[in-house]
C-alpha atoms as a PDB file:
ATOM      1  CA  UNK A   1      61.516  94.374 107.071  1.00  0.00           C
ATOM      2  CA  UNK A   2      64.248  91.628 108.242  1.00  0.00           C
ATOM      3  CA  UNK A   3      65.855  89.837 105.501  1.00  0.00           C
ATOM      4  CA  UNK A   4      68.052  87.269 106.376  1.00  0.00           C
ATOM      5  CA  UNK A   5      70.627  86.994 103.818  1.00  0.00           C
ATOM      6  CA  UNK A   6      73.280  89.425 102.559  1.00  0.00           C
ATOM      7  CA  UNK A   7      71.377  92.448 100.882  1.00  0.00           C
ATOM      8  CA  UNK A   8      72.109  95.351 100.135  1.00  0.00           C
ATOM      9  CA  UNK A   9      69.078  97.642 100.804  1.00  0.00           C
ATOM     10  CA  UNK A  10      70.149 100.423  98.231  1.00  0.00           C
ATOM     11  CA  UNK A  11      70.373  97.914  95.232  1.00  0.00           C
ATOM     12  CA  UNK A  12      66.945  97.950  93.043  1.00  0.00           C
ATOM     13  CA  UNK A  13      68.327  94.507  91.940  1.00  0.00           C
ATOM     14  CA  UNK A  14      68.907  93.066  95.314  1.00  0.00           C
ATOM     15  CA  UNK A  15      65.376  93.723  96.664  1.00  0.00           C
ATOM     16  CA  UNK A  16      64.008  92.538  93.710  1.00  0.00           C
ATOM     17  CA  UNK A  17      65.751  89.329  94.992  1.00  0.00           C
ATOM     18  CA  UNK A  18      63.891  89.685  98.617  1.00  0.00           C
ATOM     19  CA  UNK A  19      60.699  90.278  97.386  1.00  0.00           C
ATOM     20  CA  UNK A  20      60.886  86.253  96.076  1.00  0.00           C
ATOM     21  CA  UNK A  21      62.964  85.387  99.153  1.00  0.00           C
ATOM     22  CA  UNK A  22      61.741  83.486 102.036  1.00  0.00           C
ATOM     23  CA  UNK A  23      61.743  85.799 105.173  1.00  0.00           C
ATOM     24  CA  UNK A  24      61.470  85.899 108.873  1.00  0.00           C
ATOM     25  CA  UNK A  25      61.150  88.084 111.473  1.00  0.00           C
ATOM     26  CA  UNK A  26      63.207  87.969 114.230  1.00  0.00           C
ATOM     27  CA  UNK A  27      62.189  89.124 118.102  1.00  0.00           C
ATOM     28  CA  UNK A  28      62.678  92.609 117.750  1.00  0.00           C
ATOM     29  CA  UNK A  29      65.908  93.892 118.089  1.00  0.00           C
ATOM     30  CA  UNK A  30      66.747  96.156 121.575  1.00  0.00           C
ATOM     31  CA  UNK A  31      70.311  97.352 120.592  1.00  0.00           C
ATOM     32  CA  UNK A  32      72.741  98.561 118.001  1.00  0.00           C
ATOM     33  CA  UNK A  33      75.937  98.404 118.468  1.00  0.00           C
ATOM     34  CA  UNK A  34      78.790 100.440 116.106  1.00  0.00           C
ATOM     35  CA  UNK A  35      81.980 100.052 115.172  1.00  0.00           C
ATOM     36  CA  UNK A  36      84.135 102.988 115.202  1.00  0.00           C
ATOM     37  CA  UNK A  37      86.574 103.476 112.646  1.00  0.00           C
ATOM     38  CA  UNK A  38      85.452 103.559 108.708  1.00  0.00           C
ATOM     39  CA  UNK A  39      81.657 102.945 110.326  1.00  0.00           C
ATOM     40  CA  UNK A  40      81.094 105.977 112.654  1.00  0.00           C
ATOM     41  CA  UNK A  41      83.810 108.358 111.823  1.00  0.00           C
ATOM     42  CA  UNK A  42      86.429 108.712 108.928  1.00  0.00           C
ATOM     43  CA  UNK A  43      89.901 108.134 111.074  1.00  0.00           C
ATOM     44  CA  UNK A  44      91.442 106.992 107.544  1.00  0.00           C
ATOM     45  CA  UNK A  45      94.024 109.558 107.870  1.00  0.00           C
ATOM     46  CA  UNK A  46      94.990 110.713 111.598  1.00  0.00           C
ATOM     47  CA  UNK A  47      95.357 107.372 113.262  1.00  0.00           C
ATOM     48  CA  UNK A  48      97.868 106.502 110.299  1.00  0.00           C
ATOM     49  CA  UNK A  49      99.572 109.310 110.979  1.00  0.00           C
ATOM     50  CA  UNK A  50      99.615 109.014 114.540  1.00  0.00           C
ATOM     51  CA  UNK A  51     100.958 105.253 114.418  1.00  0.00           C
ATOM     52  CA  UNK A  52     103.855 106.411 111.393  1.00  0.00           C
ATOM     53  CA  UNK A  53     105.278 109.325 113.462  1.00  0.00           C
ATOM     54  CA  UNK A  54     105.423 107.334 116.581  1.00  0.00           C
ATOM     55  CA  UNK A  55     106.726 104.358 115.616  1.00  0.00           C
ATOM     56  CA  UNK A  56     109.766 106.025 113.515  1.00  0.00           C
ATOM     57  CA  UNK A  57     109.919 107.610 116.541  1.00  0.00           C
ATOM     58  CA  UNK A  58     110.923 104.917 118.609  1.00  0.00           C
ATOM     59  CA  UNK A  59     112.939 103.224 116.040  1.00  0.00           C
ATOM     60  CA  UNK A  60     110.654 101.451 114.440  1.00  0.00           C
ATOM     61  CA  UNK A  61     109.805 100.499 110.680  1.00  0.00           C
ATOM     62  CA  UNK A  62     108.890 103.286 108.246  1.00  0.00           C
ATOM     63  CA  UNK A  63     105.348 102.280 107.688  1.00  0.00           C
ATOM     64  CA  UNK A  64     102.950 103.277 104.604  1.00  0.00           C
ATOM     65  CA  UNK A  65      99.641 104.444 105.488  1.00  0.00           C
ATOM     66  CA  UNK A  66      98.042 101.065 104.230  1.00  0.00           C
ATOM     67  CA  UNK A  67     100.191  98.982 106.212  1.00  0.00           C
ATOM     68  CA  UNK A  68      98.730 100.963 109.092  1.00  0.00           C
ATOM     69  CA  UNK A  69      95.141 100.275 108.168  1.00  0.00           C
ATOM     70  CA  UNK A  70      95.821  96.380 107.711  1.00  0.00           C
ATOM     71  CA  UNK A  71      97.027  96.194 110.902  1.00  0.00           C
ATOM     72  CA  UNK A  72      94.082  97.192 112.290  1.00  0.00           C
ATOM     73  CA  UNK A  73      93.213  93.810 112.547  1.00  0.00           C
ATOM     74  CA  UNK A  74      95.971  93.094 115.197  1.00  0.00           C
ATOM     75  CA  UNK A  75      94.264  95.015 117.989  1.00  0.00           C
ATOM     76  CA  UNK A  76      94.574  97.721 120.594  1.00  0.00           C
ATOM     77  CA  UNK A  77      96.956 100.378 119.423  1.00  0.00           C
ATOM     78  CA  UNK A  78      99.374  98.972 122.124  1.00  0.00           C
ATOM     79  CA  UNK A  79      99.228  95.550 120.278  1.00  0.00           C
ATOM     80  CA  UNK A  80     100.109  97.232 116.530  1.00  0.00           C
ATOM     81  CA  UNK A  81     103.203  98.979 118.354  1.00  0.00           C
ATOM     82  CA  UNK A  82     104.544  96.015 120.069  1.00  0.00           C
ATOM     83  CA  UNK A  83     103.894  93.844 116.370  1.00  0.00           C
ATOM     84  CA  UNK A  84     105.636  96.423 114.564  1.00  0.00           C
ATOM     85  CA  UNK A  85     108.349  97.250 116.932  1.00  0.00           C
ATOM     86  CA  UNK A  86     108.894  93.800 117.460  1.00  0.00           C
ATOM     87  CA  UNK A  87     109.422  94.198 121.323  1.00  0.00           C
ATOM     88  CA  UNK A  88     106.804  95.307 124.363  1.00  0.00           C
ATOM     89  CA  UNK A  89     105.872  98.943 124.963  1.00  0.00           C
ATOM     90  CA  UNK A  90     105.532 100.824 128.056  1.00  0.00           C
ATOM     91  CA  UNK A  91     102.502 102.786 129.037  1.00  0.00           C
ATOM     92  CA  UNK A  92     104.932 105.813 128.422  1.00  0.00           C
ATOM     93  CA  UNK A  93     105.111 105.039 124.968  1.00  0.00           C
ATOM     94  CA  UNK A  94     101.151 104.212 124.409  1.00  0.00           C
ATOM     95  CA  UNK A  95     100.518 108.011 126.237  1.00  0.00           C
ATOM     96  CA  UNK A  96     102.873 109.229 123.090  1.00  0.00           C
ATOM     97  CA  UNK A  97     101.399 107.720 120.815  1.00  0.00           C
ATOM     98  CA  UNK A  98      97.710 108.921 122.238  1.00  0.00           C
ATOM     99  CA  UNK A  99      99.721 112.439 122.383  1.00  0.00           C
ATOM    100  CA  UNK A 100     100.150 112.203 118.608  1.00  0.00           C
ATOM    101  CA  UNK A 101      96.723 111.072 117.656  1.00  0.00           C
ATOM    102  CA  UNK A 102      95.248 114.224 119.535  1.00  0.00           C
ATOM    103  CA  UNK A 103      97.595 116.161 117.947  1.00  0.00           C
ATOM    104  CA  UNK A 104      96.681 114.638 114.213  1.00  0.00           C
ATOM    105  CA  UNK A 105      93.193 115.279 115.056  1.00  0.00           C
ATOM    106  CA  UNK A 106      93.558 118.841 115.675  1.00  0.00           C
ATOM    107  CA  UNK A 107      95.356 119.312 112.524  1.00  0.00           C
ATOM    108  CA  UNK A 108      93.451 117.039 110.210  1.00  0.00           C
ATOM    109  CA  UNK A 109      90.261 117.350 111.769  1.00  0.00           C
ATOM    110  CA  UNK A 110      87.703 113.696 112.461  1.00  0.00           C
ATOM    111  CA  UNK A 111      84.061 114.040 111.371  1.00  0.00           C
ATOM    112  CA  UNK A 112      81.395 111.770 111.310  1.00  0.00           C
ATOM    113  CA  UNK A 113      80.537 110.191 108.019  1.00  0.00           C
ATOM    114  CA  UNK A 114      77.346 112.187 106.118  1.00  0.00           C
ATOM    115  CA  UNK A 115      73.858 110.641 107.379  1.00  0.00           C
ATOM    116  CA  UNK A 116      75.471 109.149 110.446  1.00  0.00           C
ATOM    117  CA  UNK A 117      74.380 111.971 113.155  1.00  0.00           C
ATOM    118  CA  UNK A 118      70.862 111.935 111.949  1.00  0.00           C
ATOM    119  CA  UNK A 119      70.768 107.750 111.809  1.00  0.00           C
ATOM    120  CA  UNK A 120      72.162 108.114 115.689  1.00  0.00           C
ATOM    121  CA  UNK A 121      68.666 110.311 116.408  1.00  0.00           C
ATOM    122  CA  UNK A 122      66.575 107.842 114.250  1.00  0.00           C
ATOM    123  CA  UNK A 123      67.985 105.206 116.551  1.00  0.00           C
ATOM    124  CA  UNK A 124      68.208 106.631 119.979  1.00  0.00           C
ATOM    125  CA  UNK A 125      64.241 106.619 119.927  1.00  0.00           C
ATOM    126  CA  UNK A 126      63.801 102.671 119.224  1.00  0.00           C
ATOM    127  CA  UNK A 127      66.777 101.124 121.133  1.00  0.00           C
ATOM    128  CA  UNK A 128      70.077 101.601 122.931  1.00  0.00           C
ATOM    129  CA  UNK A 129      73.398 102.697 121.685  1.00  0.00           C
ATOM    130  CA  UNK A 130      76.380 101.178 121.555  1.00  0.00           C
ATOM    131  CA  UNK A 131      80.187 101.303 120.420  1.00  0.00           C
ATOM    132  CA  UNK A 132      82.935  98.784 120.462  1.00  0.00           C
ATOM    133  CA  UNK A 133      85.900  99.082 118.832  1.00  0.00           C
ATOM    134  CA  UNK A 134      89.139  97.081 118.056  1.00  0.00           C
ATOM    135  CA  UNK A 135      91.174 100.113 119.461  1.00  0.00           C
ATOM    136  CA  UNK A 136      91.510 100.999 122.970  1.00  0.00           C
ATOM    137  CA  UNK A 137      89.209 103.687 125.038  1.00  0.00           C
ATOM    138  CA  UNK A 138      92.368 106.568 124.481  1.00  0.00           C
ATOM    139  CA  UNK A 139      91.439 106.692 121.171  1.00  0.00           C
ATOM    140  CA  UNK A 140      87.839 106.507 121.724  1.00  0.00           C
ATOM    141  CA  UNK A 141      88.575 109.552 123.887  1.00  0.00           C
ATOM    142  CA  UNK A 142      90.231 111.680 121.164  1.00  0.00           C
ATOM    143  CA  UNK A 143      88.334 110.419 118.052  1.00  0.00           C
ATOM    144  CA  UNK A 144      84.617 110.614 119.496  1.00  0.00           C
ATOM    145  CA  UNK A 145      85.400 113.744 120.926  1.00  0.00           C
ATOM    146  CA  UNK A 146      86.296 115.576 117.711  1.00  0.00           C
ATOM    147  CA  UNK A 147      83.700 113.772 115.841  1.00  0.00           C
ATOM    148  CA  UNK A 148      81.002 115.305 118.419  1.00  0.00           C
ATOM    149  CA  UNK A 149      79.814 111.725 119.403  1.00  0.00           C
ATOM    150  CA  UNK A 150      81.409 111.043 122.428  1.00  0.00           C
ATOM    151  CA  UNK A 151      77.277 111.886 124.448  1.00  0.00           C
ATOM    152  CA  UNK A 152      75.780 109.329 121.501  1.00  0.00           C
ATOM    153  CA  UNK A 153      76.116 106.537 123.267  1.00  0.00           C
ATOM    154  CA  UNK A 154      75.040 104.534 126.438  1.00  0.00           C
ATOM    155  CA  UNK A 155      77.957 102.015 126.326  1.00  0.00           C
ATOM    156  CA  UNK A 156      81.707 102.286 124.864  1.00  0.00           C
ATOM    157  CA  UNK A 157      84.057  99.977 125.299  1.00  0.00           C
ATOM    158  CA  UNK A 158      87.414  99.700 124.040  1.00  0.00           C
ATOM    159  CA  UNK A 159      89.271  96.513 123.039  1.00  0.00           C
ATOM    160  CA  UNK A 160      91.794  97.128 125.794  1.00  0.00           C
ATOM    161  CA  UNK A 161      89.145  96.381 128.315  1.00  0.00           C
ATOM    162  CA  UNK A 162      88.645  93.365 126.954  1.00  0.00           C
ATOM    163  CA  UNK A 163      92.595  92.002 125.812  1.00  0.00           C
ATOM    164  CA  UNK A 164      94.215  89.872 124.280  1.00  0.00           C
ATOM    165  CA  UNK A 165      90.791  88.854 123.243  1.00  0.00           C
ATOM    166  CA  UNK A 166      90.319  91.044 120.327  1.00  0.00           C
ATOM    167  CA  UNK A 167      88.096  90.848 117.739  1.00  0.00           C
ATOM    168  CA  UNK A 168      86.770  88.516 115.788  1.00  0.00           C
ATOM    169  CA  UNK A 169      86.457  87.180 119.323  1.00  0.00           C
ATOM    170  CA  UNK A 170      82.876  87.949 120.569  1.00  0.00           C
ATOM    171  CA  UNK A 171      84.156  89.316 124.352  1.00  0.00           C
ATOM    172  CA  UNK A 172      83.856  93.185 123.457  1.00  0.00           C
ATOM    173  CA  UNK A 173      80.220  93.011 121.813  1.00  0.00           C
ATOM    174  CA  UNK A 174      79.549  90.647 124.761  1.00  0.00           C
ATOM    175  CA  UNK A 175      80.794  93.145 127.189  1.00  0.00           C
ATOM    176  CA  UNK A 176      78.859  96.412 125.620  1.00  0.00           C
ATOM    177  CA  UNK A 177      75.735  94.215 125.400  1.00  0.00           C
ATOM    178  CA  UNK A 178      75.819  93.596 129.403  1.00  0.00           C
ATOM    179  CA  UNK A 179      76.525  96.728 129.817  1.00  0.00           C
ATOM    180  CA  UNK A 180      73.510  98.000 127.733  1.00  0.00           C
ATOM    181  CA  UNK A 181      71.236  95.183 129.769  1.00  0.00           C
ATOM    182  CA  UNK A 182      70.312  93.311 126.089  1.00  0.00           C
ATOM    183  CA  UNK A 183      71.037  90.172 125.522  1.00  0.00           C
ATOM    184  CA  UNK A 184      73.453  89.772 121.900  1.00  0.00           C
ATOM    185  CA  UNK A 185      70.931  87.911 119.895  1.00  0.00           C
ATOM    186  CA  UNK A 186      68.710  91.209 120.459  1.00  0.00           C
ATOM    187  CA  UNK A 187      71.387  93.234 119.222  1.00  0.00           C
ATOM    188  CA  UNK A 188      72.999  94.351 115.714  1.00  0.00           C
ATOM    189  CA  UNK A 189      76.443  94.765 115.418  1.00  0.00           C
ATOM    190  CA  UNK A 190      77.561  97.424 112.391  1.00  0.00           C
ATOM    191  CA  UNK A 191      81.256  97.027 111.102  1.00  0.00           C
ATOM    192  CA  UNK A 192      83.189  98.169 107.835  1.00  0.00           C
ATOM    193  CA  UNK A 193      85.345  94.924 108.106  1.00  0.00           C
ATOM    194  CA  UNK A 194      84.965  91.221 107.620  1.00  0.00           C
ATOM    195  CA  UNK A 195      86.342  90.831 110.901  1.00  0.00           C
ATOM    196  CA  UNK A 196      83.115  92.914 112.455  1.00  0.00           C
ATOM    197  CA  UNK A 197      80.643  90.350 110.739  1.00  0.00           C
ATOM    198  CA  UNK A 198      82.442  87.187 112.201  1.00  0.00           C
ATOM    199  CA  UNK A 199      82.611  89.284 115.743  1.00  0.00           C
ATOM    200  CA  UNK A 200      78.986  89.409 115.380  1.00  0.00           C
ATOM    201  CA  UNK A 201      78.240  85.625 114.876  1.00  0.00           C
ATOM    202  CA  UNK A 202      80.332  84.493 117.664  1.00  0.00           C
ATOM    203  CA  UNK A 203      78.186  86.651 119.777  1.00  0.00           C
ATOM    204  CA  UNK A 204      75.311  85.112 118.496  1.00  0.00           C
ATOM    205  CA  UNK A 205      74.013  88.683 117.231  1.00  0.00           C
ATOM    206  CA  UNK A 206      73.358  90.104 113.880  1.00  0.00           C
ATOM    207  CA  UNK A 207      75.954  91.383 111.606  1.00  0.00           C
ATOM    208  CA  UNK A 208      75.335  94.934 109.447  1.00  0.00           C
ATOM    209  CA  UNK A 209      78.025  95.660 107.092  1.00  0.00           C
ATOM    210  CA  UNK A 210      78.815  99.554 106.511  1.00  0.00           C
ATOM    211  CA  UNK A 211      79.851  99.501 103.311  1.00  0.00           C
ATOM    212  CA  UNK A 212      79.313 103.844 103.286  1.00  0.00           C
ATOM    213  CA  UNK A 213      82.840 104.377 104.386  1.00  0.00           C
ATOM    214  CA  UNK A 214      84.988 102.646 101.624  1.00  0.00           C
ATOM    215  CA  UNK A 215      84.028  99.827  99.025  1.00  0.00           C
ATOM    216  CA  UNK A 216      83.489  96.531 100.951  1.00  0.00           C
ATOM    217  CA  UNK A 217      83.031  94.248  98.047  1.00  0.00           C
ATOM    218  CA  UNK A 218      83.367  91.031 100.433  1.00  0.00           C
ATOM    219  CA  UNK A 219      80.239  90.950 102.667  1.00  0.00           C
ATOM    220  CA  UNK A 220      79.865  86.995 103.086  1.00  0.00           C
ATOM    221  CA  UNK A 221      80.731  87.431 106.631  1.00  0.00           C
ATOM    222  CA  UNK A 222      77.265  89.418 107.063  1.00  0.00           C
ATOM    223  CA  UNK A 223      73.706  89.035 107.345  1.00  0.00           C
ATOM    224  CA  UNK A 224      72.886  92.242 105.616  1.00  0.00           C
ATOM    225  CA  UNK A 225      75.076  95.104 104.068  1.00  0.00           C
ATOM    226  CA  UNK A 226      73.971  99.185 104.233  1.00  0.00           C
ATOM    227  CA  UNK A 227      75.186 101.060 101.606  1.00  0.00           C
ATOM    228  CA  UNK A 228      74.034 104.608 103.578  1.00  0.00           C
ATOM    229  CA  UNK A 229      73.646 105.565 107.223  1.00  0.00           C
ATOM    230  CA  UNK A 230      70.293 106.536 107.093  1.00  0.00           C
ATOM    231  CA  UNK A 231      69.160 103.530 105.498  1.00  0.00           C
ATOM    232  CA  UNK A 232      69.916 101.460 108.948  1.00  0.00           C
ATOM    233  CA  UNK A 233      66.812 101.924 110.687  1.00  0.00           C
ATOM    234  CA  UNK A 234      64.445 100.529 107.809  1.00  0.00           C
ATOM    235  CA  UNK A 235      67.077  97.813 107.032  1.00  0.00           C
ATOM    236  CA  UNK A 236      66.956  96.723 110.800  1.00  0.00           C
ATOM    237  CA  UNK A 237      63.003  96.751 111.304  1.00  0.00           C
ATOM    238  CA  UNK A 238      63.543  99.628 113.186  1.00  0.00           C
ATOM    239  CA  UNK A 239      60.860 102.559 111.363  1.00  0.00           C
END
């Protein structure tokens, strides 16, 4: 069932709505593409880390875990440091921070959010796999790697592949769709931010907000919200 409006398909009251709304159905999709962080995996704690010890490192701000996490919106990893240091970084300093994350991860341990494994199986039958992210591919490296996800997927890209143009601009989603041979209007693009739904429309694909990893009371910037993992493949037509 495609619904083309925000919904969110765990809500008795919300499809009570669809069942009066007018509908379509759109060709059928031949991708799905994830974010990483707070969609795939819960990083909430070791890439904080990671960016507070290395930046006091290099003489930096003392930064609060949520000032991390807003600054997520910035870009690659390399981008944060540079905003917060207030000065360019040398690829030196991005292996250290990279160094740190690993280090975090081993420590704190990164696991995939409940539901999201099996919804990756569900999926892999119907259509192709992808992940872009706003950080760059060293912490794809580390983070799918503990989460077990890093053989998921039949397209990653980082943001670094694709700077300065960082999300919301559409180049990243653009790039894993070529790479998955889809076009972007036959793919979904699943986010935990507002910033992942406008990514979405300025590729011209659809935009799924995950609101399973924290509460995402915003979603105006989506078509559709999923309020569990394994609700995705119904929600997307895909059962």
């Amino acid at each position: 069932m495609w619904i083309p409006m925000w919904i969110s398909v765990n809500n008795p009251t919300d499809m009570a709505a669809v069942s009066s709304a007018a509908m379509s159905t759109p060709p059928r999709l031949q991708a799905v593409v994830f974010d990483m962080d707070g969609t795939l995996i819960d990083s909430s704690w070791v890439v904080p880390a990671a960016f507070i010890a290395t930046i006091a490192e290099l003489g930096g701000p003392t930064l609060k875990r949520d000032e991390v996490i807003a600054s997520y919106v910035i870009g690659t990893p390399a981008a944060i440091m540079e905003r917060f240091l207030g000065r360019p970084i040398d690829p030196s300093e991005i292996d250290g921070y990279h160094a740190r994350l690993r280090a975090e991860t081993a420590l704190r341990g990164v696991h995939p959010y409940p539901g999201i494994v099996g919804t990756l199986e569900a999926l892999a039958g119907s259509v192709a796999l992808g992940m872009f992210t706003n950080a760059d591919l060293g912490n794809v490296d580390v983070l799918l790697e503990a989460a077990g996800l890093q053989d998921r997927f039949d397209a990653l890209v980082g943001a670094d592949e694709v700077a300065p143009n960082f999300k919301p601009a559409p180049d990243g989603l653009l790039l894993a769709c070529q790479r998955l041979g889809v076009t972007a209007a036959s793919t979904a693009y699943v986010g935990d931010s507002p910033q992942d739904g406008e990514t979405a429309h300025h590729a011209g694909s659809v935009a799924v907000a995950a609101r399973w990893g924290h509460p995402m009371r915003d979603v105006s910037a989506f078509d559709l919200a999923v309020d569990r993992p394994m609700d995705l493949p119904d929600a997307l037509g895909l059962t």
